[in-house]
Protein backbone atom coordinates (compact mmCIF):
# COMPACT_ATOMS: atom_id res chain seq x y z
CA UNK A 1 -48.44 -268.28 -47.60
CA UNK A 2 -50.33 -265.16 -47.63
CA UNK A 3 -50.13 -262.30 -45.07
CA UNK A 4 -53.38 -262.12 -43.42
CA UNK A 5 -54.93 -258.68 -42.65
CA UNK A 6 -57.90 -257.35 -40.68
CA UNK A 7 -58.66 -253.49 -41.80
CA UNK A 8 -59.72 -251.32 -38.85
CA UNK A 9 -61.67 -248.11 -39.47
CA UNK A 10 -64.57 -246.16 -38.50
CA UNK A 11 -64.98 -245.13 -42.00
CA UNK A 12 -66.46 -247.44 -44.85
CA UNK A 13 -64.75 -245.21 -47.68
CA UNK A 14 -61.26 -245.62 -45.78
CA UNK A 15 -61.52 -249.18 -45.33
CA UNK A 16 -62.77 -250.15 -49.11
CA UNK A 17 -59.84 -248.28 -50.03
CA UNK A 18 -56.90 -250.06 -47.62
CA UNK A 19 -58.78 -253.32 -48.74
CA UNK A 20 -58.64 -253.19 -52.32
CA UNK A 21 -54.91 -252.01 -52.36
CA UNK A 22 -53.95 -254.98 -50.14
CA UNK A 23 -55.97 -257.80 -51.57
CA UNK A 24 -54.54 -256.46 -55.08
CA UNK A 25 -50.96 -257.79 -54.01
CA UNK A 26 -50.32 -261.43 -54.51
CA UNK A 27 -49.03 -262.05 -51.07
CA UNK A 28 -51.34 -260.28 -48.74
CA UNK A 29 -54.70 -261.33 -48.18
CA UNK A 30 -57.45 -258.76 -46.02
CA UNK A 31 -59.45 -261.50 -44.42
CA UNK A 32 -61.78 -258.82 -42.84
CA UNK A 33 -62.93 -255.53 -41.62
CA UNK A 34 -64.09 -253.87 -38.69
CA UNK A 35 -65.52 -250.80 -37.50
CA UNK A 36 -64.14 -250.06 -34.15
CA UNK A 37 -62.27 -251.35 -31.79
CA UNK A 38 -65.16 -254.15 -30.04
CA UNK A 39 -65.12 -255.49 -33.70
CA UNK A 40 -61.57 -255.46 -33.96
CA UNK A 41 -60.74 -257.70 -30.98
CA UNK A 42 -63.74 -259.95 -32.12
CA UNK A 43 -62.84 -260.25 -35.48
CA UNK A 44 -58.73 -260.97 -34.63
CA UNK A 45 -60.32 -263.89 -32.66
CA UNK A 46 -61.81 -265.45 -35.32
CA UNK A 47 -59.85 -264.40 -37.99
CA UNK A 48 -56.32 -265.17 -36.97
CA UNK A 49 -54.56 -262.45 -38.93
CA UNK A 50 -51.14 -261.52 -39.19
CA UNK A 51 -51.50 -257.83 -39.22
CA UNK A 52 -54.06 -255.27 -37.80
CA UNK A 53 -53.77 -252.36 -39.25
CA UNK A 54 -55.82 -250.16 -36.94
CA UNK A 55 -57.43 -246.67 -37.13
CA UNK A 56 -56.46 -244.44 -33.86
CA UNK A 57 -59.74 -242.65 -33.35
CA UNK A 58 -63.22 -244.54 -33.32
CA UNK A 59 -66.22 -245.41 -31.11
CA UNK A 60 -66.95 -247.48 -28.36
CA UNK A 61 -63.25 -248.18 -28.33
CA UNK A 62 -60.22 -246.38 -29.60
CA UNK A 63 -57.30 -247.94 -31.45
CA UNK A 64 -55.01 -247.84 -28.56
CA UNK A 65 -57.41 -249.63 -26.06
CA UNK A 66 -57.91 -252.13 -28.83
CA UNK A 67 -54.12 -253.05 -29.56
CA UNK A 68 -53.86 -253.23 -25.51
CA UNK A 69 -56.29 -256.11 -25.67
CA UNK A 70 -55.30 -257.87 -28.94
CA UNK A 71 -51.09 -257.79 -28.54
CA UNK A 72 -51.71 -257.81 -24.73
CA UNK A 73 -48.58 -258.99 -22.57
CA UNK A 74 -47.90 -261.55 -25.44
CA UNK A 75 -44.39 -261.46 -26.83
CA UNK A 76 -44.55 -264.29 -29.23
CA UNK A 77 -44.91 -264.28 -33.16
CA UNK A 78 -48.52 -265.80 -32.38
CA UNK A 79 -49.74 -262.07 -31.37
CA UNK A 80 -50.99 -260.32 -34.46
CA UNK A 81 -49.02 -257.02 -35.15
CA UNK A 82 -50.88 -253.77 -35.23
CA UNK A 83 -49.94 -251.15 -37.60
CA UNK A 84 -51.99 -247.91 -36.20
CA UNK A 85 -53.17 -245.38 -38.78
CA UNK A 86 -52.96 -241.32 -37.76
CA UNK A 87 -52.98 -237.99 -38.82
CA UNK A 88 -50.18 -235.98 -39.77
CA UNK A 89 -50.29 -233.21 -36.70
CA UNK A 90 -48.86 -235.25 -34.08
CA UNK A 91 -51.65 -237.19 -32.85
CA UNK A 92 -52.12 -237.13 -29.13
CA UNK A 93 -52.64 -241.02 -28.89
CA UNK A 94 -49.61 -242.05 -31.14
CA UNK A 95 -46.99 -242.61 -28.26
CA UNK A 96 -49.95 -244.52 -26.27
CA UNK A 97 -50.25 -246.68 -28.85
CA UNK A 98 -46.94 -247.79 -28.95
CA UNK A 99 -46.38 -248.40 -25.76
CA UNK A 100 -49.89 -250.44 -25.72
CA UNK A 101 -47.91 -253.02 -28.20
CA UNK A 102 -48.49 -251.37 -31.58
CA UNK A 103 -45.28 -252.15 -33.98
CA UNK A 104 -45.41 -248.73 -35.76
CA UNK A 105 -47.83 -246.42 -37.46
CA UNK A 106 -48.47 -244.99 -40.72
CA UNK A 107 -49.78 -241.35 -41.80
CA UNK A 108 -53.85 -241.93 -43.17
CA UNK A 109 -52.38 -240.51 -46.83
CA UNK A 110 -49.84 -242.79 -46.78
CA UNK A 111 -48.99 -243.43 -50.50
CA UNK A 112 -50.39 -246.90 -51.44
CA UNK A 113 -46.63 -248.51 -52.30
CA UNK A 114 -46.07 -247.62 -48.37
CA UNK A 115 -49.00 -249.12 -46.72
CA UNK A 116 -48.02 -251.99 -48.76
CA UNK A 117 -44.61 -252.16 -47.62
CA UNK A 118 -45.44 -251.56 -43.90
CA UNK A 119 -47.90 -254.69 -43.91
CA UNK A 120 -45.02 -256.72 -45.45
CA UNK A 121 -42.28 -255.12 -42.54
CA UNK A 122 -44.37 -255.73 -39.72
CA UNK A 123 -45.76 -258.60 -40.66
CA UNK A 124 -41.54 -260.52 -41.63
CA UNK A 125 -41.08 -259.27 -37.24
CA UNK A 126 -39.96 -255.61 -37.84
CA UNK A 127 -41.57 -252.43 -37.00
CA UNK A 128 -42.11 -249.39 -38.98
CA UNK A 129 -39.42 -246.89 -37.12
CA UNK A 130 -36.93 -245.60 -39.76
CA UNK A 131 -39.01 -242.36 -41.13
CA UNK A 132 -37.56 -239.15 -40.03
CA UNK A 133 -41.48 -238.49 -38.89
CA UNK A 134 -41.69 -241.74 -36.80
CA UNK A 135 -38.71 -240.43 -35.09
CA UNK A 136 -40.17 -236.85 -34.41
CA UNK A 137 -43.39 -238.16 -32.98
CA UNK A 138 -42.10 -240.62 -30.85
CA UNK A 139 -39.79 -238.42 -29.14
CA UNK A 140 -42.31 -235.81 -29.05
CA UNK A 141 -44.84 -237.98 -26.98
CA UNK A 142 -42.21 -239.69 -25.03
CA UNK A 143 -41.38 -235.90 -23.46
CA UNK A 144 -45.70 -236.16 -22.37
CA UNK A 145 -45.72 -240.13 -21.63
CA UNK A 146 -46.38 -241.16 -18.05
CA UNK A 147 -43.10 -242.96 -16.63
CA UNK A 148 -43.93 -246.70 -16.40
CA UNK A 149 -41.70 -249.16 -13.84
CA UNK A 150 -38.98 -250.75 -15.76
CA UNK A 151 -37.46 -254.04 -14.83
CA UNK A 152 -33.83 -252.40 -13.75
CA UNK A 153 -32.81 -256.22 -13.13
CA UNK A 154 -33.29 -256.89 -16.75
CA UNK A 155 -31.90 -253.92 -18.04
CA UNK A 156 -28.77 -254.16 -15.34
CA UNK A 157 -28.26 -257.42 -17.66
CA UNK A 158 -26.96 -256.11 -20.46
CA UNK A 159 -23.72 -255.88 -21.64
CA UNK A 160 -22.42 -252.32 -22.40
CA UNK A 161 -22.41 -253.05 -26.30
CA UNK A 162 -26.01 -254.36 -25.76
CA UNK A 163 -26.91 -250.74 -23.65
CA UNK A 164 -25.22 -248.90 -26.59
CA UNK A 165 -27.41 -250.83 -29.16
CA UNK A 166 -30.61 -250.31 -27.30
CA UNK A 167 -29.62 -246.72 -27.41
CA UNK A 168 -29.21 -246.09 -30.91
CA UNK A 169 -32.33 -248.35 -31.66
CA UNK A 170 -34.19 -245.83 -29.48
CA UNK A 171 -33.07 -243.24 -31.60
CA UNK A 172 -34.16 -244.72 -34.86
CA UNK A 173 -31.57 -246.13 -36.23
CA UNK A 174 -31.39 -249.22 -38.65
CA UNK A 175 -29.34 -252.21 -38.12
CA UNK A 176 -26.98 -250.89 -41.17
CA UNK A 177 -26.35 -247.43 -39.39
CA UNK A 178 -25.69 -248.89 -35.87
CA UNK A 179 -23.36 -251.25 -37.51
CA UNK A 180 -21.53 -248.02 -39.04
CA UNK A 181 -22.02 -246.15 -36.04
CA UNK A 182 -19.98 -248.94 -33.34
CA UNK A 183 -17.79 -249.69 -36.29
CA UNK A 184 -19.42 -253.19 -36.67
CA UNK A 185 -20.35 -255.90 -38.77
CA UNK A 186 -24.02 -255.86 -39.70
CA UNK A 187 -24.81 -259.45 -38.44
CA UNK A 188 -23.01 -258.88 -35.38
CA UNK A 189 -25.58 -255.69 -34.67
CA UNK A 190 -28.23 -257.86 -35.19
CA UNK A 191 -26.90 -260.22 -33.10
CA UNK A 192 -27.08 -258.02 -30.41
CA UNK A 193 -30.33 -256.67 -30.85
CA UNK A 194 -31.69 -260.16 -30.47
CA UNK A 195 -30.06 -260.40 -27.09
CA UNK A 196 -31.70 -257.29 -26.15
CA UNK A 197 -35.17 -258.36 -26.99
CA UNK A 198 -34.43 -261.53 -25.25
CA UNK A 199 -32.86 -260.03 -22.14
CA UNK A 200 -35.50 -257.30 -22.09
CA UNK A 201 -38.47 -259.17 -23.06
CA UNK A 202 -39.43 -257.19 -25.92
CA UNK A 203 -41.42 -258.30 -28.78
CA UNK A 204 -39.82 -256.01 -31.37
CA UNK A 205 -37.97 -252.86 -31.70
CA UNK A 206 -40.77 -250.59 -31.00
CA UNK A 207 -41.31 -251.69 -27.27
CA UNK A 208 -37.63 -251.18 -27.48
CA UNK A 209 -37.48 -247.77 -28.07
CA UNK A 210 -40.31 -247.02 -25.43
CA UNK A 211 -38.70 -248.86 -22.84
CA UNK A 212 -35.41 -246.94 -23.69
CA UNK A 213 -37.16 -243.72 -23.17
CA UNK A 214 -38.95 -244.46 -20.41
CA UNK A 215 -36.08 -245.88 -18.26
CA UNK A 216 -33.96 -242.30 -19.19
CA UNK A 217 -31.41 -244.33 -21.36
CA UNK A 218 -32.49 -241.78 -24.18
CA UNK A 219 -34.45 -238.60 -23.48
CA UNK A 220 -36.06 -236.39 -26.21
CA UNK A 221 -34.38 -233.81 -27.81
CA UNK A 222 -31.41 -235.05 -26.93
């Protein structure tokens, strides 16, 4: 079955252009576009798509304020993901983004065989966290990000294997170099990351890595 995929984007050229290099691949299918944010939550309604992926900066409403309502509190696979689109100088809404429920965002001169990719990642239940540049950004706007309550309950939960996991997550790394990094099997890492979104309530590894920096487990820079 087709990946389903709403385009979000203030501007025509930008979305004609994310259109025709997703509907050219035999396994994605754009099923719509909108021009800000309103139209965005209308259009996921009716359109049931898989993947959002969402411009940052429109009218009326902005990309975060439109993943807030779409992914919501919802921590199921029924919640569409939202790739957000941004610029390359560190835009100020990025981190907010994230932490609104977006599952990872991609530079607006992406190269096509990326954007492709990314649709494809978030939409198999990953998020888009390995580039060196994801890293940068979200540690840069985790330094500015408002602290938000964490359940200490939940995190008090996990095992110390589980903590350490979390903690390299939140740093970027992949399954693979966690694995080499505790001196672990792969399957076993990934093991453990499920318990961590289960324990922690977390939809993916994204809301991972901004719950890790805002309870202090990780701090930026660091």
């Amino acid at each position: 079955m087709a990946i389903r995929v709403v385009v979000v984007d203030d501007q025509a050229l930008v979305r004609t252009g994310f259109h025709m290099i997703l509907d050219a691949e035999d396994d994605i299918s754009v099923v719509g576009e909108a021009v800000d944010g309103l139209d965005a939550i209308e259009l996921v309604e009716r359109a049931s798509p898989d993947v959002v992926v969402m411009d940052i900066r429109m009218p009326k409403l902005d990309g975060v304020g439109a993943t807030e309502r779409i992914v919501g509190g919802r921590t199921g696979d029924r919640a569409p993901r939202v790739l957000i689109l941004t610029t390359f100088d560190l835009d100020e809404y990025v981190f907010a983004a994230l932490q609104a429920g977006a599952s990872g965002f991609l530079l607006k001169d992406t190269p096509a065989e990326d954007l492709v990719a990314a649709v494809r990642l978030v939409a198999a239940g990953d998020a888009l966290l390995a580039p060196s540049v994801t890293r940068r950004v979200i540690e840069e706007f985790a330094s500015r990000a408002p602290a938000r309550p964490v359940d200490q309950a939940a995190l008090s939960s996990l095992t110390e294997r589980e903590r350490e996991v979390l903690e390299l997550m939140a740093r970027g790394l992949s399954n693979a170099e966690i694995a080499a990094s505790l001196y672990l099997g792969e399957t076993t890492v990934k093991t453990h990351v499920g318990r961590v979104f289960m324990k922690l309530n977390l939809r993916d590894r994204v809301q991972a890595v901004v719950l890790a920096y805002e309870a202090g487990i990780v701090r930026p820079g660091r």
